[in-house]
C-alpha atoms as a PDB file:
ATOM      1  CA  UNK A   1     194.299  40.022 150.319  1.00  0.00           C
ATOM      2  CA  UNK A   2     195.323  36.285 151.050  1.00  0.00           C
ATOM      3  CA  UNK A   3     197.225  34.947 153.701  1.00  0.00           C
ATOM      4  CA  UNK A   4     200.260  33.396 152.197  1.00  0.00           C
ATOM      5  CA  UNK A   5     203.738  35.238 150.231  1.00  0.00           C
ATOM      6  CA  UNK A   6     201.557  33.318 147.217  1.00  0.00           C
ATOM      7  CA  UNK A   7     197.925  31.714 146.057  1.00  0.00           C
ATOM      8  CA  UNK A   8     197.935  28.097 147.052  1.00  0.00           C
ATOM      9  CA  UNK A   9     194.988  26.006 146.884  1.00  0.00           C
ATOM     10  CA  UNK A  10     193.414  27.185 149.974  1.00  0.00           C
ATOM     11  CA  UNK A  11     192.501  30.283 148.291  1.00  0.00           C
ATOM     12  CA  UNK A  12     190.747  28.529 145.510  1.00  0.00           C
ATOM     13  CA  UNK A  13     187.117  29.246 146.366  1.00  0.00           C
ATOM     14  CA  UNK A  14     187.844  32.423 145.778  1.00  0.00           C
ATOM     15  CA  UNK A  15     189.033  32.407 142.039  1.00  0.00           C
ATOM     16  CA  UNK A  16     186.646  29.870 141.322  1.00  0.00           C
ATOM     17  CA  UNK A  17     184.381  32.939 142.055  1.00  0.00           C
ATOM     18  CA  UNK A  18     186.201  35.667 140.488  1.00  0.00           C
ATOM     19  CA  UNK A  19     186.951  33.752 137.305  1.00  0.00           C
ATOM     20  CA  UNK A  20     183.479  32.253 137.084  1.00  0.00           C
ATOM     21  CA  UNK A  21     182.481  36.186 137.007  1.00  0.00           C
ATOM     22  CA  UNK A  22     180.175  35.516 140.314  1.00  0.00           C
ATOM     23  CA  UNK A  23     181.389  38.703 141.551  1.00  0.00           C
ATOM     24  CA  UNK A  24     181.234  40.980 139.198  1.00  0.00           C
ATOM     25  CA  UNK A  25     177.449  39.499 138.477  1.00  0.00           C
ATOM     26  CA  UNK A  26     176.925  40.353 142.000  1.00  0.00           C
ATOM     27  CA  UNK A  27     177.942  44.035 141.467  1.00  0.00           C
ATOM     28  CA  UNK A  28     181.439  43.572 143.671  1.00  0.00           C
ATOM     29  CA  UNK A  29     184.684  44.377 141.897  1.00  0.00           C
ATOM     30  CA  UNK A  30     186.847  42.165 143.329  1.00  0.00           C
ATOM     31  CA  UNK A  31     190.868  41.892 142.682  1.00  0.00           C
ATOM     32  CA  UNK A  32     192.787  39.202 144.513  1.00  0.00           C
ATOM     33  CA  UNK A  33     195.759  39.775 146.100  1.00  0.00           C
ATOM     34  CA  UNK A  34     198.608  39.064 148.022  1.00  0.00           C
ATOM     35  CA  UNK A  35     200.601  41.367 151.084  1.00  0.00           C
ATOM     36  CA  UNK A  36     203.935  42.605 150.963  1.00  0.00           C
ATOM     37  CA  UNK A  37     206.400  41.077 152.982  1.00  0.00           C
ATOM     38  CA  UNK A  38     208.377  43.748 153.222  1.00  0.00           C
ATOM     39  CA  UNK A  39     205.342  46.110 154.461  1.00  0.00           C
ATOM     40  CA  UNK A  40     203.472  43.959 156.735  1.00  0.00           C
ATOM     41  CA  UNK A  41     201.321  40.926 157.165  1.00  0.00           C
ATOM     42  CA  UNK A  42     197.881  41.159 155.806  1.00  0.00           C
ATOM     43  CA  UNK A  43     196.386  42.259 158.706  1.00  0.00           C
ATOM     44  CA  UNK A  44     198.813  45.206 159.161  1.00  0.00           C
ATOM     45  CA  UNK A  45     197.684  45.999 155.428  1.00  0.00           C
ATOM     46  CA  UNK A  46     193.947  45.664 156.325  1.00  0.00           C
ATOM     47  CA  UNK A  47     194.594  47.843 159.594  1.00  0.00           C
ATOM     48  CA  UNK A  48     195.873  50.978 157.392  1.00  0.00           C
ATOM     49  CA  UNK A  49     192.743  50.352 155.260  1.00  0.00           C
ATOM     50  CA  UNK A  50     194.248  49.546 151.932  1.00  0.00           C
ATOM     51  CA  UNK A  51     192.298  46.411 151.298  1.00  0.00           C
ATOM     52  CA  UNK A  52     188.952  45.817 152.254  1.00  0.00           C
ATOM     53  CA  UNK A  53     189.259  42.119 152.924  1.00  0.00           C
ATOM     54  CA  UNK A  54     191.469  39.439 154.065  1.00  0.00           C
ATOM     55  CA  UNK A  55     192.422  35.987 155.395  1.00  0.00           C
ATOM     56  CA  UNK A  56     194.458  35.524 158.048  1.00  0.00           C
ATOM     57  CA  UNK A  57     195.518  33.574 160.902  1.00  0.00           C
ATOM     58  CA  UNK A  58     193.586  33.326 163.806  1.00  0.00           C
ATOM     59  CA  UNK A  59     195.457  34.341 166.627  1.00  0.00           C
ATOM     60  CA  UNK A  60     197.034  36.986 164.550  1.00  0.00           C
ATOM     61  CA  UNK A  61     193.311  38.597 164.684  1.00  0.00           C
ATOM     62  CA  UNK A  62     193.219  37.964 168.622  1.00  0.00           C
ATOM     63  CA  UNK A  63     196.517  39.466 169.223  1.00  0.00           C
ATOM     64  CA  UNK A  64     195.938  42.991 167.588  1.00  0.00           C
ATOM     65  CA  UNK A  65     192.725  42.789 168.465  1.00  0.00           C
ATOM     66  CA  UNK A  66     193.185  42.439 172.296  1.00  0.00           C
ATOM     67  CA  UNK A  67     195.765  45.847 171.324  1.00  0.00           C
ATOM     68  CA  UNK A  68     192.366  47.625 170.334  1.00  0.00           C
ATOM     69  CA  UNK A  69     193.018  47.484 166.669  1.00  0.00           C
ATOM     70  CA  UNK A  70     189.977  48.000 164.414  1.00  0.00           C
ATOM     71  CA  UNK A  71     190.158  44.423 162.833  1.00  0.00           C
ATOM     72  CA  UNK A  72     187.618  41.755 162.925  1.00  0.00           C
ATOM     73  CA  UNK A  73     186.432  38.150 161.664  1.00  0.00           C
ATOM     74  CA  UNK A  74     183.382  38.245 159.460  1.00  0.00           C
ATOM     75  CA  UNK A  75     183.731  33.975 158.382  1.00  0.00           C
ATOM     76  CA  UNK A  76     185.892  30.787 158.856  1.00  0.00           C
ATOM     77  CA  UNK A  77     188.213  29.636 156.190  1.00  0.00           C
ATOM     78  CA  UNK A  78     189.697  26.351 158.109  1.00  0.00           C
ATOM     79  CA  UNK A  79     188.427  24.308 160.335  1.00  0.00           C
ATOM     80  CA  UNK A  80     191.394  22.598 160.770  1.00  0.00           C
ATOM     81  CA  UNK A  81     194.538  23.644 162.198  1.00  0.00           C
ATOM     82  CA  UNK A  82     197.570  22.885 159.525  1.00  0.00           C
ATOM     83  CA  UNK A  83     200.577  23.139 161.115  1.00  0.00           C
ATOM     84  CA  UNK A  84     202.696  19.670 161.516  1.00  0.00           C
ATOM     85  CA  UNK A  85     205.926  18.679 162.943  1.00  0.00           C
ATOM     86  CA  UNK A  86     207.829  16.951 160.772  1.00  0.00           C
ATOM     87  CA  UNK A  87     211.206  14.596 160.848  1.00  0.00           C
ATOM     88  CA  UNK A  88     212.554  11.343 158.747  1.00  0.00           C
ATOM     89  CA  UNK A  89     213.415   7.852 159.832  1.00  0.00           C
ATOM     90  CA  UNK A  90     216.139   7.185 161.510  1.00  0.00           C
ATOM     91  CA  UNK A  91     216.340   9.882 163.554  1.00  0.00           C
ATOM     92  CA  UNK A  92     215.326   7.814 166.472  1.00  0.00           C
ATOM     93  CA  UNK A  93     211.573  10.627 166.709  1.00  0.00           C
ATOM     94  CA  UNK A  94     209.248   7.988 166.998  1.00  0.00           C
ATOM     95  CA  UNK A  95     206.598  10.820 169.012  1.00  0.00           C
ATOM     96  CA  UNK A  96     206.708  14.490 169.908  1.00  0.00           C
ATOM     97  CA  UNK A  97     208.667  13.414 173.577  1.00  0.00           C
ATOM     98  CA  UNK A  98     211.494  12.434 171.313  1.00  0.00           C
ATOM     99  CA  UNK A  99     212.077  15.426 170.088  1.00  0.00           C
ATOM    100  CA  UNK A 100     213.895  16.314 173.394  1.00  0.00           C
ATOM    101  CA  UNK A 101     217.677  16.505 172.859  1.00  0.00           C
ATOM    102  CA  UNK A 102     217.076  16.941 169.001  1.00  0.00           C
ATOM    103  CA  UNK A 103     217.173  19.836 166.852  1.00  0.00           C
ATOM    104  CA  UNK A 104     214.096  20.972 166.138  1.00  0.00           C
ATOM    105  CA  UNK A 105     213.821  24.195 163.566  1.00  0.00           C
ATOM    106  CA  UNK A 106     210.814  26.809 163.087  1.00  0.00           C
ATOM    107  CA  UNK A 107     209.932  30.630 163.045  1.00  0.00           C
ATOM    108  CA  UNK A 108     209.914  30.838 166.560  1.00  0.00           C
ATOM    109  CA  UNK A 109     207.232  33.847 167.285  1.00  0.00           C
ATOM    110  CA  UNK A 110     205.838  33.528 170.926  1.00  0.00           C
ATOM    111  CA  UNK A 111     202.780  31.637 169.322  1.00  0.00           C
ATOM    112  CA  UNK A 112     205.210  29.014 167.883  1.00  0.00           C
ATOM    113  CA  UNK A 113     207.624  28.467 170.499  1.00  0.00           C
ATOM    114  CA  UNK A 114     204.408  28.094 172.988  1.00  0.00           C
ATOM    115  CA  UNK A 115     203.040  25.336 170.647  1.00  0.00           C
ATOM    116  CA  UNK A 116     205.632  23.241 170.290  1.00  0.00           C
ATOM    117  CA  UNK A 117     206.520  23.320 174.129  1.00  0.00           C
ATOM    118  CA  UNK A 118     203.431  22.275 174.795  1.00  0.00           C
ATOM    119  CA  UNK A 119     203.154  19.166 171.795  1.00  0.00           C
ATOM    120  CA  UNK A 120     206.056  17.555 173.531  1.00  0.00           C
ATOM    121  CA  UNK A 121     205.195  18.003 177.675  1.00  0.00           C
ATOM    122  CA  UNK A 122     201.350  16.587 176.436  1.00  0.00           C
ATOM    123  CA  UNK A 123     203.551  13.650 175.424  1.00  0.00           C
ATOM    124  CA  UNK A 124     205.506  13.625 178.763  1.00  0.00           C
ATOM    125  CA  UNK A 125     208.646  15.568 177.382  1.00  0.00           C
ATOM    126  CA  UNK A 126     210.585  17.820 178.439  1.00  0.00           C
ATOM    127  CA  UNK A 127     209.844  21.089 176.777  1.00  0.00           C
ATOM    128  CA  UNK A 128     213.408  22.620 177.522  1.00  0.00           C
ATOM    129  CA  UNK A 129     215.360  19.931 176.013  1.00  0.00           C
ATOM    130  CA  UNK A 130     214.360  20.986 173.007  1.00  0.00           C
ATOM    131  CA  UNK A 131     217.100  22.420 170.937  1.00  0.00           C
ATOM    132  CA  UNK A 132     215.151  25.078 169.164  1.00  0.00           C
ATOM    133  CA  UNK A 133     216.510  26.514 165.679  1.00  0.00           C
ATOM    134  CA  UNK A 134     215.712  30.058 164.108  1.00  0.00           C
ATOM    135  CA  UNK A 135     214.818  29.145 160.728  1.00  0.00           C
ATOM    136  CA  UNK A 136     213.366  32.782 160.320  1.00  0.00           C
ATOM    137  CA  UNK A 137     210.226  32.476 157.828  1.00  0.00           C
ATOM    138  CA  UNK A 138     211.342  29.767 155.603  1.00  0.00           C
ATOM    139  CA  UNK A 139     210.423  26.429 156.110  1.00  0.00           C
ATOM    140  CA  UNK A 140     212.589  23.756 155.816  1.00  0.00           C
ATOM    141  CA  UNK A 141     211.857  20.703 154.098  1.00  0.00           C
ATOM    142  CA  UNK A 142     211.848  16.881 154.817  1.00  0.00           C
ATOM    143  CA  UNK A 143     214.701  17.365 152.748  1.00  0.00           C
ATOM    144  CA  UNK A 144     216.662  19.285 154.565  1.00  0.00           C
ATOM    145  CA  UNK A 145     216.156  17.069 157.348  1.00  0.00           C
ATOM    146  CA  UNK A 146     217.131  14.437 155.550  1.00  0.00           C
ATOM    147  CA  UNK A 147     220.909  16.332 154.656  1.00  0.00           C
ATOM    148  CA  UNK A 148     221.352  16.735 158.143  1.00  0.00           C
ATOM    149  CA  UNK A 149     220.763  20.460 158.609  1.00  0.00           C
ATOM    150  CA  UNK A 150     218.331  20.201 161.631  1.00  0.00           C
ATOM    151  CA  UNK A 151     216.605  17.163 163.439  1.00  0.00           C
ATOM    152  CA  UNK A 152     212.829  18.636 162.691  1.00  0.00           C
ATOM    153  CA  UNK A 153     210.515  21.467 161.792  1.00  0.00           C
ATOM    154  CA  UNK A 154     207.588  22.569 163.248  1.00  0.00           C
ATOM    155  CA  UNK A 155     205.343  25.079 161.044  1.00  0.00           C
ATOM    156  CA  UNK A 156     204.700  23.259 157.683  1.00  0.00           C
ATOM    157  CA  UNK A 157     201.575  22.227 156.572  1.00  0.00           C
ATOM    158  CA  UNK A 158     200.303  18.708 155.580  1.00  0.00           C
ATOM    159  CA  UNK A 159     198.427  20.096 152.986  1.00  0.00           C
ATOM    160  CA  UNK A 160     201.112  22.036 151.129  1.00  0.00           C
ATOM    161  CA  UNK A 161     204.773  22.046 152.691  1.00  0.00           C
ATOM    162  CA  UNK A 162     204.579  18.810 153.784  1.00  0.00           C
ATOM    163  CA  UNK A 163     203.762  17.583 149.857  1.00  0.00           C
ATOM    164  CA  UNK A 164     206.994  19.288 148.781  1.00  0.00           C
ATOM    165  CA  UNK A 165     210.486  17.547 149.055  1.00  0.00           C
ATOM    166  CA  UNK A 166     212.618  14.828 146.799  1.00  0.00           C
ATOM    167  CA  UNK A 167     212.134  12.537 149.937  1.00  0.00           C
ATOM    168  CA  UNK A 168     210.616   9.516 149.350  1.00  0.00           C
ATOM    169  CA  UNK A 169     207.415   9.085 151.219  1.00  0.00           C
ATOM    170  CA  UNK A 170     208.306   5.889 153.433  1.00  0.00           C
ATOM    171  CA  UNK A 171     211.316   8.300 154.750  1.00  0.00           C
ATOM    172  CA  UNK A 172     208.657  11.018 155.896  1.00  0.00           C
ATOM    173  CA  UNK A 173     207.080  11.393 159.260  1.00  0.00           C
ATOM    174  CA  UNK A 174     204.363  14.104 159.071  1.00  0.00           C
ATOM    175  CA  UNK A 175     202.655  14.944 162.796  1.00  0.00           C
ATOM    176  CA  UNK A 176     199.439  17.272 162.058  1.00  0.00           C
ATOM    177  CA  UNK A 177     199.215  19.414 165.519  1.00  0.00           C
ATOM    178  CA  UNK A 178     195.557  18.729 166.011  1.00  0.00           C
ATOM    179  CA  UNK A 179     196.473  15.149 166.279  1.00  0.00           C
ATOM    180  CA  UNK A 180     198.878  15.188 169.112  1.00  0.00           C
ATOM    181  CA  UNK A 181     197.700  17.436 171.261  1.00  0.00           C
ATOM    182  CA  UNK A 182     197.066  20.767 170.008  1.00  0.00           C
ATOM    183  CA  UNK A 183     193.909  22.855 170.873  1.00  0.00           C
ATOM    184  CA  UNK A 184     191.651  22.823 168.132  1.00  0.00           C
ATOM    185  CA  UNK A 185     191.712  25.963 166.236  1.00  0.00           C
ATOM    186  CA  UNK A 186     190.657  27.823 162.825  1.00  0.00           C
ATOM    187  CA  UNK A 187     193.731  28.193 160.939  1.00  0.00           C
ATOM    188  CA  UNK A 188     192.067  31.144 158.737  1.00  0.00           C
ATOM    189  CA  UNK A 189     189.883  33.611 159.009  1.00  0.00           C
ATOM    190  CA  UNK A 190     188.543  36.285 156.741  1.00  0.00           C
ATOM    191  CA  UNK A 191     187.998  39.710 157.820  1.00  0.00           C
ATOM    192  CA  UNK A 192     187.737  43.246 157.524  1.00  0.00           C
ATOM    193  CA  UNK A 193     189.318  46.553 159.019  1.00  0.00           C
ATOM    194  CA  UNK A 194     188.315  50.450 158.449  1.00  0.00           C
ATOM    195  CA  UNK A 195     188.104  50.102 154.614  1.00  0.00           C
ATOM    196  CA  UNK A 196     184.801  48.520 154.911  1.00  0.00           C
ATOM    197  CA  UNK A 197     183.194  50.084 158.070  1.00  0.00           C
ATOM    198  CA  UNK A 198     179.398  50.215 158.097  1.00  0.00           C
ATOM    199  CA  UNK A 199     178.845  47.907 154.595  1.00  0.00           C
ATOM    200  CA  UNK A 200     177.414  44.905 156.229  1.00  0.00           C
ATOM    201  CA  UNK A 201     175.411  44.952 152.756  1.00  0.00           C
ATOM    202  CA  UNK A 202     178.209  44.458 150.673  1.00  0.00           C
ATOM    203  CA  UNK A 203     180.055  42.329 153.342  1.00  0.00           C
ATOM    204  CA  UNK A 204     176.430  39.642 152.980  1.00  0.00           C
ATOM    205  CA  UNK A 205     176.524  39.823 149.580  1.00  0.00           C
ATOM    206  CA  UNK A 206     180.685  39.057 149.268  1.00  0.00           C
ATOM    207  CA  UNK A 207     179.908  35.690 151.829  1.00  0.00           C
ATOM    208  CA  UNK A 208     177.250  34.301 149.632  1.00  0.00           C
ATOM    209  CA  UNK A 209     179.250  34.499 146.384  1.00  0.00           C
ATOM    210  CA  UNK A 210     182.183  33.176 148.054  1.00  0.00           C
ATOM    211  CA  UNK A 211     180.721  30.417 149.549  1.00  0.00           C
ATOM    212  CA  UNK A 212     179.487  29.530 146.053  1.00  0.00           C
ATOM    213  CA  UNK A 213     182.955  29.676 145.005  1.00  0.00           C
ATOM    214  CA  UNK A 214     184.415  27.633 147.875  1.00  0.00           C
ATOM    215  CA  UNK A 215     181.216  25.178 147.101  1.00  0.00           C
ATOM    216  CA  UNK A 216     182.087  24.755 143.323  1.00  0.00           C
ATOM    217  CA  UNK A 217     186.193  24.426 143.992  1.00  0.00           C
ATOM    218  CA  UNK A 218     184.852  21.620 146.242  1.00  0.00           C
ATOM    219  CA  UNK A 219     182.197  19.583 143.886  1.00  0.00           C
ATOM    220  CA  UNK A 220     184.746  19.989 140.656  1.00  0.00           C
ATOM    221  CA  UNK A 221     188.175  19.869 141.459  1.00  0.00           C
ATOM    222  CA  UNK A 222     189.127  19.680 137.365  1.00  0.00           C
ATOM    223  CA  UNK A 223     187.892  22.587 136.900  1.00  0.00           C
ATOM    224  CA  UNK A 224     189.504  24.478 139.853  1.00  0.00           C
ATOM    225  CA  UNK A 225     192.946  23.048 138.906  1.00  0.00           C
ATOM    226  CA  UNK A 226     192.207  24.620 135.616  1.00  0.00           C
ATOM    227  CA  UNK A 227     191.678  27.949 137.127  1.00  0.00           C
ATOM    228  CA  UNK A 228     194.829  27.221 139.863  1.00  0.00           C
ATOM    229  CA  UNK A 229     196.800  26.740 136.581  1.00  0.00           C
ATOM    230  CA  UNK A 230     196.065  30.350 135.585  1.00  0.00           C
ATOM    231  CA  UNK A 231     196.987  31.976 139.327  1.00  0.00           C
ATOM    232  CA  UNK A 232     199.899  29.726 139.925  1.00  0.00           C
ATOM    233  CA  UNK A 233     201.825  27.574 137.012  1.00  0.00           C
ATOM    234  CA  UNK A 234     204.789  27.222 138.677  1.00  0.00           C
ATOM    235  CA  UNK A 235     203.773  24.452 141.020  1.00  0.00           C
ATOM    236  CA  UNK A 236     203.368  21.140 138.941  1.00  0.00           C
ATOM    237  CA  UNK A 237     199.607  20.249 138.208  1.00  0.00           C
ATOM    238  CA  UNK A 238     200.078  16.869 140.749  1.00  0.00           C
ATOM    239  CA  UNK A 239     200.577  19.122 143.919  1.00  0.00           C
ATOM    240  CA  UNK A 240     197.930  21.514 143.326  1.00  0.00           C
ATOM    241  CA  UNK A 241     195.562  18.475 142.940  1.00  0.00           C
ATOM    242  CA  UNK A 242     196.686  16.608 146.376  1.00  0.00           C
ATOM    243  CA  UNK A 243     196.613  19.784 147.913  1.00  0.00           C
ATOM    244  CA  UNK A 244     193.215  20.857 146.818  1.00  0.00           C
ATOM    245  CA  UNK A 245     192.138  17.067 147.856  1.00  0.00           C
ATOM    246  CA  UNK A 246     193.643  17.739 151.313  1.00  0.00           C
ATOM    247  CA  UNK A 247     192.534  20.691 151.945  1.00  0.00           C
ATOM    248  CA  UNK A 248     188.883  21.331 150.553  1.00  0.00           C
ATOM    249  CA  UNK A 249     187.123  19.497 153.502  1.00  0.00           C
ATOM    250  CA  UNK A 250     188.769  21.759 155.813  1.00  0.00           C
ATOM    251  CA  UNK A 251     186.654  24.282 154.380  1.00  0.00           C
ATOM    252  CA  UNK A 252     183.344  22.712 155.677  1.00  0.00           C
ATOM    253  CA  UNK A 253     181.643  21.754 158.732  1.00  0.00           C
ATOM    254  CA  UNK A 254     178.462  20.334 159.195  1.00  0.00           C
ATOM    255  CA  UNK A 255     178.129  21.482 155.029  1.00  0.00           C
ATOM    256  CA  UNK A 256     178.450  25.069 156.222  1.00  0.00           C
ATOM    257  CA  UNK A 257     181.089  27.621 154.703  1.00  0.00           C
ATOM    258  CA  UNK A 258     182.057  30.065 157.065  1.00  0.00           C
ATOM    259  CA  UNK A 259     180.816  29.409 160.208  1.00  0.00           C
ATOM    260  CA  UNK A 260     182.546  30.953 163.240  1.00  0.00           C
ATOM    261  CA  UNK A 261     182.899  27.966 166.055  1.00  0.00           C
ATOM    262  CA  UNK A 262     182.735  29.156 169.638  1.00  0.00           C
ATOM    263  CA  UNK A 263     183.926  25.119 170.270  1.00  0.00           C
ATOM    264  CA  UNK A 264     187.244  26.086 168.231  1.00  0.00           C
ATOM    265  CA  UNK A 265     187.607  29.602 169.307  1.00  0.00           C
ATOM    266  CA  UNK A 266     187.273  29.433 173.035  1.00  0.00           C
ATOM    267  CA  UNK A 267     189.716  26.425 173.689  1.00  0.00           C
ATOM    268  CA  UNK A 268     192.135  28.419 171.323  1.00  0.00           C
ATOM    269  CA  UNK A 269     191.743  31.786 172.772  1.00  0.00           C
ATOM    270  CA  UNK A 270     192.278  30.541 176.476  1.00  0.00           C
ATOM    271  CA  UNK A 271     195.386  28.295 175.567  1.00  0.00           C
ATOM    272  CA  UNK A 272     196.848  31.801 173.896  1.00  0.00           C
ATOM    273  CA  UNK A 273     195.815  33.790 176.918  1.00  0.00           C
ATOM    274  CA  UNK A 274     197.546  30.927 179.453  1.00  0.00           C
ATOM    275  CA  UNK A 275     200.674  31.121 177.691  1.00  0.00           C
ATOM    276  CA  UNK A 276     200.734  34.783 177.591  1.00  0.00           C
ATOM    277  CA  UNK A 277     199.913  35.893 173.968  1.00  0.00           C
ATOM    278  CA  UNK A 278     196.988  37.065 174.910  1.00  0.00           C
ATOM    279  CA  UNK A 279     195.746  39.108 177.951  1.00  0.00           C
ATOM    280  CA  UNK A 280     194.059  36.573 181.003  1.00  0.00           C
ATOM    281  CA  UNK A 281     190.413  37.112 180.101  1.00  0.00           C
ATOM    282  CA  UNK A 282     190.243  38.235 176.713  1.00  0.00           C
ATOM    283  CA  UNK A 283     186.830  37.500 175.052  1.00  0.00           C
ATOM    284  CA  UNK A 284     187.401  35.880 171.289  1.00  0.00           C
ATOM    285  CA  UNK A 285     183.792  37.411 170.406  1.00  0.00           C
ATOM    286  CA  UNK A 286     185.504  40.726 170.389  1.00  0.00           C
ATOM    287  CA  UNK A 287     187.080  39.964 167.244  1.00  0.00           C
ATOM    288  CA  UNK A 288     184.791  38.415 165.604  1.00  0.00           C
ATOM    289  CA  UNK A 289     181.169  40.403 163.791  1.00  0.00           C
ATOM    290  CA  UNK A 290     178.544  38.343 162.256  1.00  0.00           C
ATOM    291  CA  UNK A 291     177.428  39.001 159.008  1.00  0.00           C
ATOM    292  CA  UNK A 292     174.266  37.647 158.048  1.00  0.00           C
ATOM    293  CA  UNK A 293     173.662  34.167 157.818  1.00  0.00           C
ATOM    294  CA  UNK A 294     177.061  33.195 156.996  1.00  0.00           C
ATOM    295  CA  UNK A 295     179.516  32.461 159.827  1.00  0.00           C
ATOM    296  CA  UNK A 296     176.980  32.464 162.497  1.00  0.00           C
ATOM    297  CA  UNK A 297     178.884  30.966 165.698  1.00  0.00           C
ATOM    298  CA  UNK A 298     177.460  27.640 167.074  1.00  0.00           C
END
């Protein structure tokens, strides 16, 4: 099960696999999916044990984890974190401190709210002159901005929301969170619950196809657009290719897929746990089970 209401490029090394048949040559039946909304997040679908698999965000994992659910991170999707905040000229937002007295719109879960209190006082703001706006889980566009509805968003990400809008590019003003102060974090994660209790074998063998998959979306980008054409044609061919571009180097480090980082998960878990999302002291290896050589933690 993927993390999104949709497939969007960041999935891609995974149909790369499926449709290249790597799977089913490996003896793994695999069907891709996505949650329902109106049921639960992926986790909450892993956690009642109808899928086996899924990616989701990280502190997602450390929150219902630290509540003793039986959920935890087998490899790394990102090691980035995606989130930006986002405004147009002319709104006088020239950093995150000037986002004090402006209207600033997002889902604002305890995660969020903490994140973007703590972008603006790194830059010296103010964190409660910031006029926050419920925008519930859509996410408003440049666009919107732009028509006056709020002054910025916070939640977007430069490698897909931030690529949508009429806007013209000169007008945009795209902040990625790990460059203004943010911990460093993994956005996604893939993981298991119940469904797949005591199969480390088939677990190994799912991480080596799929980092084949993630590998080849990389090298050949044509031919993954040709396979994103199949799983989504509703988005136009030239923002599935800047996304892919944006977004397939997040998939690497060091020319690893998968790895676990203790140097992104510790900073991350103790800035959740000092703003209260997490308990004081919570250990982010709890969550997390190795599965043979693929997301070994450094």
């Amino acid at each position: 099960m993927l993390e999104y209401f949709h497939p969007w490029p960041n999935a891609a090394g995974l149909y790369v696999a499926s449709s290249a048949g790597w799977y089913r040559e490996a003896g793994l039946d695999v069907e891709l999916t996505v949650f329902d909304a109106l049921r639960g997040d992926t986790l909450e679908h892993l956690r009642r044990g109808e899928v086996h698999l899924g990616v989701f965000p990280t502190n997602r994992l450390l929150v219902r984890r630290a509540a003793g659910q039986p959920l935890h991170a087998v490899a790394a999707i990102n090691h980035r974190g995606m989130e930006t905040i986002q405004t147009v000229t002319g709104r006088g937002i020239a950093r995150p401190r000037d986002l004090v007295g402006k209207r600033l719109a997002l889902n604002p879960t305890p995660r969020g709210v903490a994140m973007v209190r703590h972008l603006v006082a790194a830059d010296g703001g103010d964190p409660d002159g910031v006029e926050l706006v419920d925008s519930g889980y859509r996410e408003l566009s440049v666009d919107d901005i732009a028509a006056g509805h709020v002054d910025a968003t916070f939640g977007g990400y430069w490698a897909w929301d931030a690529l949508m809008a009429d806007l013209p590019g000169e007008r945009r003003v795209v902040w990625p969170v790990d460059e203004i102060g943010a911990p460093p974090y993994h956005s996604y994660l893939l993981g298991t619950g119940p469904a797949l209790d005591g199969r480390d074998d088939l677990l190994a063998t799912f991480l080596e196809v799929t980092a084949r998959g993630y590998r080849a979306a990389t090298d050949d980008p044509e031919q993954t657009l040709a396979v994103l054409d199949r799983v989504i044609p509703y988005f136009p061919r030239a923002l599935l290719a800047r996304s892919l571009e944006l977004i397939a180097p997040t998939w690497w480090h060091e020319g690893r897929w998968g790895t676990v980082r203790a140097e992104l998960m510790e900073p991350y878990t103790g800035w959740l746990a000092a703003n209260g999302i997490l308990p004081a002291g919570f250990d982010w290896r709890d969550a997390y089970r190795p599965v043979g050589p693929v997301g070994v933690p450094r």
